[in-house]
Protein backbone atom coordinates (compact mmCIF):
# COMPACT_ATOMS: atom_id res chain seq x y z
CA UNK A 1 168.41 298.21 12.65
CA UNK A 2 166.22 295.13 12.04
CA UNK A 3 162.35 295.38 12.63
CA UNK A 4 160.36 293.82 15.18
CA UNK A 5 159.22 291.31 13.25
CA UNK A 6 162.57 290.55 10.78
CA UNK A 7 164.76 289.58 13.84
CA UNK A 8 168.00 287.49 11.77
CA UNK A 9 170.18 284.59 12.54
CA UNK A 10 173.48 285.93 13.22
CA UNK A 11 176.52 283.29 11.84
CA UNK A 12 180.33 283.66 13.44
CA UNK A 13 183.12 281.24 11.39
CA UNK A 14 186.50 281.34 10.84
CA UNK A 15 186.38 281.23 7.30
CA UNK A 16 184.45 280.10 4.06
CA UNK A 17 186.74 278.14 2.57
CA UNK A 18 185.59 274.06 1.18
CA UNK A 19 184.78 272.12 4.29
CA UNK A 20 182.18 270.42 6.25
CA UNK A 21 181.18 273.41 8.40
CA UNK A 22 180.90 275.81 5.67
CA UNK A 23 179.03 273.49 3.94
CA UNK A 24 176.05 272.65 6.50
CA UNK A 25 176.49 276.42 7.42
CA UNK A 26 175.51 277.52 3.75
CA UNK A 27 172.97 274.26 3.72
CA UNK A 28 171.31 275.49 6.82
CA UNK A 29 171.50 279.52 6.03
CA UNK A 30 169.31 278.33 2.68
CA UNK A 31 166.76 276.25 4.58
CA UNK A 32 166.05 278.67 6.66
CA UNK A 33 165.93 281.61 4.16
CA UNK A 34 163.42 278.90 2.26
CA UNK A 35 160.92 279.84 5.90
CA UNK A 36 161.69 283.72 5.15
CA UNK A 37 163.80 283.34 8.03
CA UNK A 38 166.80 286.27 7.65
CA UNK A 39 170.44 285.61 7.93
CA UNK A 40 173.67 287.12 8.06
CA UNK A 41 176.75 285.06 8.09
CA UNK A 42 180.57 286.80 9.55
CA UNK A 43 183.53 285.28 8.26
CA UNK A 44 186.50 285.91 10.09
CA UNK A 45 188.92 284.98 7.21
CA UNK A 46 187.39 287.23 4.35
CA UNK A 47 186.42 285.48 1.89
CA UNK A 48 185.81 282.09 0.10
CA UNK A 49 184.63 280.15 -2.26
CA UNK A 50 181.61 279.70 -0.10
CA UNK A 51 180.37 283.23 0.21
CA UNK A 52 178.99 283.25 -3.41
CA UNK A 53 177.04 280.37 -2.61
CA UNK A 54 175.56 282.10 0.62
CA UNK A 55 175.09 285.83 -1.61
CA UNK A 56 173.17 283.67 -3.80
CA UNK A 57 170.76 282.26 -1.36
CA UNK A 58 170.38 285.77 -0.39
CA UNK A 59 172.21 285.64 2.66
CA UNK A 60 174.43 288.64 3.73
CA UNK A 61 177.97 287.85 4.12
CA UNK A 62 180.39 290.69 6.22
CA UNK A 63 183.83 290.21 5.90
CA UNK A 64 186.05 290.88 8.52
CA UNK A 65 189.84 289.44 8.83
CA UNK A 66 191.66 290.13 11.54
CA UNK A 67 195.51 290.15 11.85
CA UNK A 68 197.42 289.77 14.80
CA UNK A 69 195.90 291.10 18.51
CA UNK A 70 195.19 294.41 17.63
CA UNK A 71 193.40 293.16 14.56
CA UNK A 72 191.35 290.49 16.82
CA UNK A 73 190.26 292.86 19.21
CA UNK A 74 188.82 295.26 16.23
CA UNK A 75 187.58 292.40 14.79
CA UNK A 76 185.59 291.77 17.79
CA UNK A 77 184.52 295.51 18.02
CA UNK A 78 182.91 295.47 14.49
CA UNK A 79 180.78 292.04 15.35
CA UNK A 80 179.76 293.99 18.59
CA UNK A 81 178.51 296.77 16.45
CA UNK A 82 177.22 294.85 13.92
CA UNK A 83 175.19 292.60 17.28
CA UNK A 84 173.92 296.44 18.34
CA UNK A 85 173.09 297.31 14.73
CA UNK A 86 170.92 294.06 13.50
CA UNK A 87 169.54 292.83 17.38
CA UNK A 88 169.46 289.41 16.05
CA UNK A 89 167.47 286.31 17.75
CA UNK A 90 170.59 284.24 17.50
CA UNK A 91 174.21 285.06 17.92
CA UNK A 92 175.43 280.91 16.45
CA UNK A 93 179.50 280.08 16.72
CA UNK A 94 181.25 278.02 14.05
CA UNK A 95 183.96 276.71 14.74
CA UNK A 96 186.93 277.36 17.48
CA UNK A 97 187.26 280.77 16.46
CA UNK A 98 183.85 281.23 15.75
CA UNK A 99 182.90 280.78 18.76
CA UNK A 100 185.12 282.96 20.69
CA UNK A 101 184.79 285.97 18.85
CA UNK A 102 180.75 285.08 19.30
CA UNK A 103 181.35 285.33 22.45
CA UNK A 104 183.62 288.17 23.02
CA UNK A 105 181.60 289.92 20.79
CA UNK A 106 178.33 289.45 22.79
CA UNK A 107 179.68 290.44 25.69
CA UNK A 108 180.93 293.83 24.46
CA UNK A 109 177.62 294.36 22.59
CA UNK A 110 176.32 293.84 26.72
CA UNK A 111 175.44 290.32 26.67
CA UNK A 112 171.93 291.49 25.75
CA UNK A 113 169.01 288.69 26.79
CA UNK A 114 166.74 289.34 23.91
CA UNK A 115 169.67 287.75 21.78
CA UNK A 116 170.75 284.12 22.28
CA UNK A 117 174.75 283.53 22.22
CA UNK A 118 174.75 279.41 20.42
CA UNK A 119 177.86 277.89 20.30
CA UNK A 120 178.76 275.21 17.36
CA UNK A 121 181.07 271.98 17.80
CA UNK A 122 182.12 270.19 15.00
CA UNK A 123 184.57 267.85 16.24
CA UNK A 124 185.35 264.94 18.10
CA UNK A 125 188.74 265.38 18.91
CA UNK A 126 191.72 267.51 18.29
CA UNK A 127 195.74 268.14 18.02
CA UNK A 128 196.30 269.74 21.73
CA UNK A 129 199.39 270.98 19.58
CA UNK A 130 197.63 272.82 17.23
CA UNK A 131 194.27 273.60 18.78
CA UNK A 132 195.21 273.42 22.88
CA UNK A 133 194.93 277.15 23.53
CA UNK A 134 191.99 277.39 22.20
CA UNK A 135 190.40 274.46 23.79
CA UNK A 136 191.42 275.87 27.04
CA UNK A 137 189.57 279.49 26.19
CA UNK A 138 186.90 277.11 24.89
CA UNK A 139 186.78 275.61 28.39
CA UNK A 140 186.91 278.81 30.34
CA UNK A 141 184.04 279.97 28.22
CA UNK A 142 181.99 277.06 27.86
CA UNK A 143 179.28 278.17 30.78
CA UNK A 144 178.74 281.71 28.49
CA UNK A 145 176.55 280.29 25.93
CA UNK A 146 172.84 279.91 26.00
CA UNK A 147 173.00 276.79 23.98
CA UNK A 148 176.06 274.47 22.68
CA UNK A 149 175.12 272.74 19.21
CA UNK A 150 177.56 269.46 18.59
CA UNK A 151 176.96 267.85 15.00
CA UNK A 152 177.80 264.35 17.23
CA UNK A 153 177.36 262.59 20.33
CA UNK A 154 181.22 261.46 20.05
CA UNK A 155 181.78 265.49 19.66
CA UNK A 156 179.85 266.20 22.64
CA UNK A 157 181.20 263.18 25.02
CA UNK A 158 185.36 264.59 24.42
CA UNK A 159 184.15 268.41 24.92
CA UNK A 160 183.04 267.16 28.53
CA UNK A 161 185.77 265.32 28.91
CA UNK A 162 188.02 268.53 28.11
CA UNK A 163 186.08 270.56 30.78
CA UNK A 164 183.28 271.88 28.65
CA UNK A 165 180.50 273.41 31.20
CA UNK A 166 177.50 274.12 29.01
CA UNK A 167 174.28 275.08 30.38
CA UNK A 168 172.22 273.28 27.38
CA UNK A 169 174.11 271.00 24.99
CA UNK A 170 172.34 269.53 22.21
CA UNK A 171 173.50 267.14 19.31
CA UNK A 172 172.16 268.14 15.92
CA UNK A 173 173.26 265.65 13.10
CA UNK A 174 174.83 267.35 10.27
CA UNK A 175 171.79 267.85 7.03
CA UNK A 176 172.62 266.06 3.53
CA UNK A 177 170.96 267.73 0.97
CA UNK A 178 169.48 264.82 -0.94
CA UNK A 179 168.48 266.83 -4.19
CA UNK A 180 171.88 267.37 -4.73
CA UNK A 181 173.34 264.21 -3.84
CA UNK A 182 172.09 261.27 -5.40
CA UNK A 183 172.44 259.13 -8.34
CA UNK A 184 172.89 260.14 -11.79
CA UNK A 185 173.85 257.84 -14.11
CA UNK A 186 174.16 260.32 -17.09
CA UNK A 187 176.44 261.67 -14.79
CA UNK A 188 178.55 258.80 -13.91
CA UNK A 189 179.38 257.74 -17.21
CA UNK A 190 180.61 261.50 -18.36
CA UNK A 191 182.79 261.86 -15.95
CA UNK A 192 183.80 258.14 -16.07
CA UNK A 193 185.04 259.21 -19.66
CA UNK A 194 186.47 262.09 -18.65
CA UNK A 195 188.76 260.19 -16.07
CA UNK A 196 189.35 257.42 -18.14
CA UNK A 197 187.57 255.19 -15.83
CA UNK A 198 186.21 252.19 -17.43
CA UNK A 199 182.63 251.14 -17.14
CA UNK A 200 183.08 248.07 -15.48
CA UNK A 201 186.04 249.47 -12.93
CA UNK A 202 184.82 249.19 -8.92
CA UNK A 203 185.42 252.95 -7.95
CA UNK A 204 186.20 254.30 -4.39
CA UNK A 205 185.45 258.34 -4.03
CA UNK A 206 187.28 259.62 -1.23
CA UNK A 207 186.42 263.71 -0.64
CA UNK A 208 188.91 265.22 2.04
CA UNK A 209 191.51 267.85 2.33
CA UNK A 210 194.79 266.97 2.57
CA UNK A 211 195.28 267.75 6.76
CA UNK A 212 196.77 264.77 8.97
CA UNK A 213 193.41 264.39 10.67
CA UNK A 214 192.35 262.95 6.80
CA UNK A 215 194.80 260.14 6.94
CA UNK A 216 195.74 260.34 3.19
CA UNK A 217 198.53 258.26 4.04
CA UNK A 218 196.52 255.32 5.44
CA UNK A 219 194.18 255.57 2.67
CA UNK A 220 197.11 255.20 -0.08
CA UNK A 221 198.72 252.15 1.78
CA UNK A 222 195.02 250.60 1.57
CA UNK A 223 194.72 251.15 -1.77
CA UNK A 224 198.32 250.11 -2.88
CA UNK A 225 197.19 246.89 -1.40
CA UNK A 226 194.08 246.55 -3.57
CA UNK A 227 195.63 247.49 -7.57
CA UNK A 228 192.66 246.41 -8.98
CA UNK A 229 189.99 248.97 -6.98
CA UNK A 230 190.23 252.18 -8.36
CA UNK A 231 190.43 255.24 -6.03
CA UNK A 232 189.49 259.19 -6.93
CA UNK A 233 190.73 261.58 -4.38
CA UNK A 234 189.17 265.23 -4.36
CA UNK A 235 190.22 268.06 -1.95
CA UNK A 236 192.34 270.37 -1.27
CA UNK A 237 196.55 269.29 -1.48
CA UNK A 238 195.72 266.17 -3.25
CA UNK A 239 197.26 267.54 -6.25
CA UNK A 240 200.59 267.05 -4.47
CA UNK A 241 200.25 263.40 -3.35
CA UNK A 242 202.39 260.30 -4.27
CA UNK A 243 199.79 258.04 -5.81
CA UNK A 244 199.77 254.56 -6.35
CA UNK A 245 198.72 253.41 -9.96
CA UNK A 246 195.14 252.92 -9.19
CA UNK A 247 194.73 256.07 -7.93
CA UNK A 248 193.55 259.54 -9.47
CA UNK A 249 194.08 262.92 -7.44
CA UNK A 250 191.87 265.90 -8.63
CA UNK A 251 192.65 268.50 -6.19
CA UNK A 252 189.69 271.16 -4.97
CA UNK A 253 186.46 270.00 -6.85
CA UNK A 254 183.12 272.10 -7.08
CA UNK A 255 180.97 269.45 -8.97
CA UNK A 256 181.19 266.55 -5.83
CA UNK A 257 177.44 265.49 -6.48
CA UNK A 258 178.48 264.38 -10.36
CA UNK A 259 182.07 263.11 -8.68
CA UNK A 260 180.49 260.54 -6.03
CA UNK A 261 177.57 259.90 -8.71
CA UNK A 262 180.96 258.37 -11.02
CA UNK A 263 181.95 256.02 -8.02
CA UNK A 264 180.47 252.66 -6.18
CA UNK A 265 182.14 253.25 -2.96
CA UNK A 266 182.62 256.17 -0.83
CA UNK A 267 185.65 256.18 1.55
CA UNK A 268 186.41 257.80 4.68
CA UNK A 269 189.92 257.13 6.10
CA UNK A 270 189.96 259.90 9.02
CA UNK A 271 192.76 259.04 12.01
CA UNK A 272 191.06 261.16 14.73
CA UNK A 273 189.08 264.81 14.86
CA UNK A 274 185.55 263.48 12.94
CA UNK A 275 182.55 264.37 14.03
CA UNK A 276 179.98 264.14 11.16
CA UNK A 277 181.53 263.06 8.25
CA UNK A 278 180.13 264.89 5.77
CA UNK A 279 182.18 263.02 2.61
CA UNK A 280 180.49 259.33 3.95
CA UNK A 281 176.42 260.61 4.45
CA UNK A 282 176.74 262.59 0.68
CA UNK A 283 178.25 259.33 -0.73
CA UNK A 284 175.71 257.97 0.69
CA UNK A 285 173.43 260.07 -0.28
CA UNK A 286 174.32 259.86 -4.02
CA UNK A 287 174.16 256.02 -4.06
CA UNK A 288 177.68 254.75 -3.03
CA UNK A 289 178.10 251.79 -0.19
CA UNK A 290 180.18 253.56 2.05
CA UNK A 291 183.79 252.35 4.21
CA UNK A 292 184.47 254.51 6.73
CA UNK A 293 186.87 254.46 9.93
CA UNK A 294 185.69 254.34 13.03
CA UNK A 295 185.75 257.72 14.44
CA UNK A 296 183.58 260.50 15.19
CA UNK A 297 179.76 259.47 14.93
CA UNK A 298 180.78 257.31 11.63
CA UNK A 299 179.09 254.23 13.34
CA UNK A 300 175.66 256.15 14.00
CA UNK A 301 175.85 257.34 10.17
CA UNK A 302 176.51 253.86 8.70
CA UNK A 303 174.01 251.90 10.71
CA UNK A 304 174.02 248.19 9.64
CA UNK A 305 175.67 249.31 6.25
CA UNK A 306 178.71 249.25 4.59
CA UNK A 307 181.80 248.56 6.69
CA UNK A 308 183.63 250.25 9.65
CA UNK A 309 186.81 249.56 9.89
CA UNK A 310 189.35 250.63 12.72
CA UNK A 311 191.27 254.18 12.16
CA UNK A 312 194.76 254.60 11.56
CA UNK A 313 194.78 250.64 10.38
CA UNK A 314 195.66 250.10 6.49
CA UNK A 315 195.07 246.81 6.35
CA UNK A 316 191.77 246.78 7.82
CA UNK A 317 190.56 249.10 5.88
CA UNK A 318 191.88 247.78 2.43
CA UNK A 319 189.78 244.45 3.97
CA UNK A 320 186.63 246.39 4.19
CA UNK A 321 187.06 248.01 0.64
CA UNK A 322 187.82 244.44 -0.73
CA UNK A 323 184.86 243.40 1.06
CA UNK A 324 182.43 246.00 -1.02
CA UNK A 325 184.66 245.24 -4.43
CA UNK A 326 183.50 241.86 -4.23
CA UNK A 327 179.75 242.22 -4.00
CA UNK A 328 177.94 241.32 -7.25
CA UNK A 329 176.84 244.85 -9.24
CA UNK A 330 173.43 244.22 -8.60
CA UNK A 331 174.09 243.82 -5.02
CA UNK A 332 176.51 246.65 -4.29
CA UNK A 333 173.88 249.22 -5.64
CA UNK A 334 170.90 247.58 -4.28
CA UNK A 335 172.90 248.27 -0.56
CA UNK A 336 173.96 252.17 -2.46
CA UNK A 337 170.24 252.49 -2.69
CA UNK A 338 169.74 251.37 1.20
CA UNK A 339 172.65 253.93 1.83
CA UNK A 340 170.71 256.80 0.45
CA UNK A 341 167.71 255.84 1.63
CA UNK A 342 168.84 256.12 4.89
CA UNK A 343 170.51 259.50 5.02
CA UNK A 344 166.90 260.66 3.20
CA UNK A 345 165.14 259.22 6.54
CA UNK A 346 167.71 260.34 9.17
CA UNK A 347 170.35 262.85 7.81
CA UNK A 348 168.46 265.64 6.01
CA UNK A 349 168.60 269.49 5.70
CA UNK A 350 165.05 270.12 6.32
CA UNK A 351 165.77 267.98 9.66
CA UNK A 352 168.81 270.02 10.52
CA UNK A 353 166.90 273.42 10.28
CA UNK A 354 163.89 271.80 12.18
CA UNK A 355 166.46 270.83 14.92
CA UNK A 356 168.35 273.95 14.75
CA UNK A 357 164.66 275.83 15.11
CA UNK A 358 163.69 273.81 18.14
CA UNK A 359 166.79 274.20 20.07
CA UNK A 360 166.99 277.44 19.68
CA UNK A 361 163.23 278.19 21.17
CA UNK A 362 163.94 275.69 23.66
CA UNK A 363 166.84 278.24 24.91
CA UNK A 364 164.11 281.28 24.33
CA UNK A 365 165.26 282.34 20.94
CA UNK A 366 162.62 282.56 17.99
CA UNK A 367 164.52 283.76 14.27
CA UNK A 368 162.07 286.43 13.25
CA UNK A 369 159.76 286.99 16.11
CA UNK A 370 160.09 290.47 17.86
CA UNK A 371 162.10 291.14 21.13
């Protein structure tokens, strides 16, 4: 049982997999262990390549994976124990799934008041096909939680529109951590050699998974349009892709910071689904003038920078590119330097864990404090 004055954070997500969510979850878990703030994290798919980087933080990861119903409503048993067991301040979703089984879980633990149930949105729109169901539980749900944490505004506006009821909804902008991201030119030329990337080549860094929300097939046709930009895809089912010649796939990286410091321009070509895009503000945060379509809260990242360009539109977006390609050197990283600059002033981690703080006490929940 946790002491009076140790009270954790409390983390449900489906997984810890690469992504955007596990990587502001593992961003924020460190900034707040920085304040001597406990944390525990659940993941609901076992394990990941992210749980090292939380056990190394000092963060304590518990496994559980359900399978099937009977294995979801154990699942949800052990995260009601475990809710008994550690009496955290904060009980925060991830995630669909991470927020249901928050939920359930809470509510089988007895819905206690000295522990805050958060929910976490991270999107800003979805495939009914896919995802319906769980909107709909979403929906039922929504009035449960103490507090509902989107990482946008455009996130927050289509959860209403769905039906979500929360009782306090705030928007807390995803944290880039700046350290980590930014330019390194010893950096850039390495890996420029090891790609085979010459010096003088304009370089477009796009950092996605291969899902349909991604649009890997709009970002191709852009760059088949534009043979002499070179373009260096990293995620997950790139590996598999049908490239043009101008175009490198690298599969599932771990070293993104020294990937976007080898590039000019980072790209984001998502069709629908964004909320924060995590791939444009670390771009941006390493230096690179950044394209990206306009979904999500890409227009509130961006600012007067760069170019936003329509989703789901090619053409449009092989214009913007083109547009960047074209800049004089000198003038393309003098606006990289304006890129990072602003994600320093608007978009970082200590800012995210100050936000996350503050909305949590304004919905009576302290991390650490007794109960």
């Amino acid at each position: 049982m946790a002491s009076d004055s140790t009270r954790p954070v409390l983390h449900v997500i489906s997984g810890l997999r690469t992504g955007g969510a596990e990587t502001m979850l593992v961003a924020l878990c460190g900034a707040l262990r920085a304040r001597g703030l406990p944390q525990h994290v659940v993941s609901l798919t076992g394990d990941g390549p992210n749980a090292a980087a939380l056990e190394r933080l000092g963060v304590t990861v518990h496994r559980i994976a359900p399978r099937g119903a009977a294995g979801s409503a154990l699942a949800v048993l052990r995260l009601a124990r475990l809710i008994r067991r550690l009496r955290p301040a904060v009980v925060q979703g991830w995630l669909y799934h991470g927020d249901l089984f928050a939920a359930g879980a809470h509510r089988l633990a007895g819905a206690p008041k000295s522990t805050l149930l958060a929910w976490g949105l991270r999107n800003s729109d979805i495939d009914h096909a896919r995802y319906g169901r769980l909107l709909a539980l979403g929906r039922r749900l929504s009035g449960w939680p103490g507090l509902v944490v989107s990482n946008s505004r455009a996130g927050a506006d289509f959860h209403r529109v769905e039906g979500y009821r929360p009782r306090r909804l705030v928007i807390i902008p995803n944290g880039i951590d700046t350290d980590r991201f930014r330019p390194d030119p010893t950096a850039r030329a390495a890996l420029r050699r090891e790609l085979g990337l010459p010096d003088d080549a304009v370089v477009a860094v796009h950092a996605a998974r291969l899902d349909p929300m991604k649009d890997h097939a709009g970002l191709l046709a852009a760059a088949a349009r534009l043979p002499s930009l070179r373009f260096v895809l990293a995620g997950e089912g790139t590996l598999g892709l049908d490239l043009p010649p101008n175009a490198l796939a690298l599969g599932r990286r771990d070293d993104l910071p020294h990937l976007y410091a080898a590039g000019d321009i980072a790209v984001s070509s998502s069709a629908f689904g964004e909320g924060f895009s995590n791939s444009v503000a670390e771009g941006m945060a390493a230096g690179l003038v950044p394209v990206a379509t306009d979904v999500g809260d890409a227009a509130a990242i961006l600012g007067p920078l760069g170019r936003l360009v329509p989703p789901r539109d090619p053409a449009a977006l092989a214009e913007g590119l083109n547009g960047l390609a074209a800049l004089p050197e000198p003038v393309r990283r003098a606006a990289g330097l304006a890129a990072r600059a602003r994600i320093e002033a608007e978009f970082g981690v200590a800012a995210m864990a100050r936000r996350f703080l503050d909305a949590w006490a304004d919905a009576g929940a302290i991390p650490g404090t007794a109960s």
